[in-house]
Protein backbone atom coordinates (compact mmCIF):
# COMPACT_ATOMS: atom_id res chain seq x y z
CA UNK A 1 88.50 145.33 37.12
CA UNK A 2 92.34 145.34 37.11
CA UNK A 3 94.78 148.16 35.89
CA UNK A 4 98.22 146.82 34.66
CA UNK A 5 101.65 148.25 34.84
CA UNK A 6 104.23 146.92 33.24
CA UNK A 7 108.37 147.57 33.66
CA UNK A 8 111.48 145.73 32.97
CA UNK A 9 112.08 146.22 29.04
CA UNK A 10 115.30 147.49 27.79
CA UNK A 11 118.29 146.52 25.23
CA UNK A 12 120.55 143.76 25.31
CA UNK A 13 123.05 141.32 23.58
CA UNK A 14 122.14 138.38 21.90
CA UNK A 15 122.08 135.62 24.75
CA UNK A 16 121.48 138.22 27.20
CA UNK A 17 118.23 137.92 29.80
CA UNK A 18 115.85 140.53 30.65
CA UNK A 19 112.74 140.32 33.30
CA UNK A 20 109.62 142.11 32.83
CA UNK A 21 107.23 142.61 35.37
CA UNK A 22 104.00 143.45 35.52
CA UNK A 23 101.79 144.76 38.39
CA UNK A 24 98.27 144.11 38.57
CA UNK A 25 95.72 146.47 41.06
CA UNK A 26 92.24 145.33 41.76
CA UNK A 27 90.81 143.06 44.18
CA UNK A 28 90.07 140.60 41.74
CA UNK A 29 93.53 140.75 40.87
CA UNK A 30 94.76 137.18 41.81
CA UNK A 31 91.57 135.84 39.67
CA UNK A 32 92.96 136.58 36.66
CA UNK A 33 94.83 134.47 33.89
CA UNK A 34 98.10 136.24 33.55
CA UNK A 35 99.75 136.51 29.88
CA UNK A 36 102.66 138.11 28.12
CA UNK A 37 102.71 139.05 24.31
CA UNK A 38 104.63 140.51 21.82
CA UNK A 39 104.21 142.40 18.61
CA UNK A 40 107.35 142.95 16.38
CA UNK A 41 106.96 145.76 13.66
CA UNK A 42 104.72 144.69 10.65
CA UNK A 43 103.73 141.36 12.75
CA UNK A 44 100.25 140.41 14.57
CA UNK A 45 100.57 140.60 18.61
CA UNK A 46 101.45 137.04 19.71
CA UNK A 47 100.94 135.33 22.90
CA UNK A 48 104.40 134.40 24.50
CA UNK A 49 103.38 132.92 27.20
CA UNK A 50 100.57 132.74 30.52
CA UNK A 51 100.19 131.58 33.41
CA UNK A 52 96.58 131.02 34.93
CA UNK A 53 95.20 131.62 38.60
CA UNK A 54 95.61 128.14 39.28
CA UNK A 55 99.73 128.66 38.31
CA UNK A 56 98.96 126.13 35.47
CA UNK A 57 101.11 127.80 32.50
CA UNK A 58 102.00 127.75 28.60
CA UNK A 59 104.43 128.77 26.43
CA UNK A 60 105.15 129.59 22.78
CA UNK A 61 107.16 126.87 20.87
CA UNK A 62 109.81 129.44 20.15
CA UNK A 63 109.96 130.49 24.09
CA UNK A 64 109.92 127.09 25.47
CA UNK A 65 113.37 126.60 27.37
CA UNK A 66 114.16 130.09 27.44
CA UNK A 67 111.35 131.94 29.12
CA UNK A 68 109.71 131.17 32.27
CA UNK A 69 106.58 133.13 33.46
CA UNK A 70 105.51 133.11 37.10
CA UNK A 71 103.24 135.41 39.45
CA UNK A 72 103.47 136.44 43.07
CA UNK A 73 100.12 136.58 44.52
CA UNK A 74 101.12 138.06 47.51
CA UNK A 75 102.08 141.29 45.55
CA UNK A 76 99.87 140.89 42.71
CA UNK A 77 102.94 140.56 40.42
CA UNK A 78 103.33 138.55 37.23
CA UNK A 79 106.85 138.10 35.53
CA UNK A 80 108.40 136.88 32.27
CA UNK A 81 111.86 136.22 32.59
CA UNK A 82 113.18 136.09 29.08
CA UNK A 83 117.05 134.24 29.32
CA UNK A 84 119.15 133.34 25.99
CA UNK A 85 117.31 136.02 24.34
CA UNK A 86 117.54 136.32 20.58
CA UNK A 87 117.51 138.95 17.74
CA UNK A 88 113.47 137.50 16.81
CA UNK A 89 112.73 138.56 20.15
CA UNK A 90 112.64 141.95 19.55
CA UNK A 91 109.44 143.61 19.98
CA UNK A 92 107.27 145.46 22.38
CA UNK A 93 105.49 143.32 25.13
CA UNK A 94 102.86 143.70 26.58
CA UNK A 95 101.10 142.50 29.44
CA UNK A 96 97.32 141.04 29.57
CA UNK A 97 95.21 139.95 32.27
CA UNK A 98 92.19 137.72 31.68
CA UNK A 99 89.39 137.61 33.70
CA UNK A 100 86.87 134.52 34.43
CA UNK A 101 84.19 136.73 32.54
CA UNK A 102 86.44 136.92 29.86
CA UNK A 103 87.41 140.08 29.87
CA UNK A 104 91.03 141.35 28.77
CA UNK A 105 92.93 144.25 30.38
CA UNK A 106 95.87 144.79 28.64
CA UNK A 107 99.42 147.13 30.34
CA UNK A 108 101.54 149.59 28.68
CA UNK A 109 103.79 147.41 26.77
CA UNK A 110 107.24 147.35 26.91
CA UNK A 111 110.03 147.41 24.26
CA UNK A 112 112.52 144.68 24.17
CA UNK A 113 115.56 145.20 21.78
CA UNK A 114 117.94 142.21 21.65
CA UNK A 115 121.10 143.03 19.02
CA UNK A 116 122.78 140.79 17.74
């Protein structure tokens, strides 16, 4: 089983960029499928983007040429960097890791403000 801690959140400008990171302990670690959501007040979480163990990934139509996710085995890290960001992009994000059994761990989360 993996524990997940996630950083990198903060405030920006419209068109700014952000990267979040997320840190994943465990053995198993580098197993997982790694995946970023969000959840904007009054909305149901949404999956932004993932990546899985085989570095095959997807996005979210409304991510697509503005986010990239990636991982770094060799430190157990997964990242979302989040360029041309956008007012809709506001929300708290949070970090999930998904195991071959099928079993979610899921980080912190993370606010991300963008003003416009």
């Amino acid at each position: 089983q993996v524990q997940l801690v996630e950083s990198g959140g903060g405030l920006v400008q419209t068109g700014g960029s952000l990267r979040l990171s997320c840190y994943a302990s465990g053995s198993t670690a580098s197993s997982h499928a790694i995946g970023w959501y969000r959840q904007a007040p009054g909305k149901q979480r949404e999956l932004v983007a993932s990546i899985s163990s085989f570095g095959v990934t997807y996005y979210a139509d409304s991510v697509k040429g503005r986010f990239t996710i990636s991982r770094n085995y060799a430190n157990n890290t997964g990242y979302l960097q989040m360029n041309s960001l956008k007012p809709e992009d506001t929300a708290v994000y949070y970090c999930n890791a998904h195991s071959r059994t099928g079993y979610d761990t899921w980080g912190q989360g993370t606010q991300v403000s963008v003003s416009s």
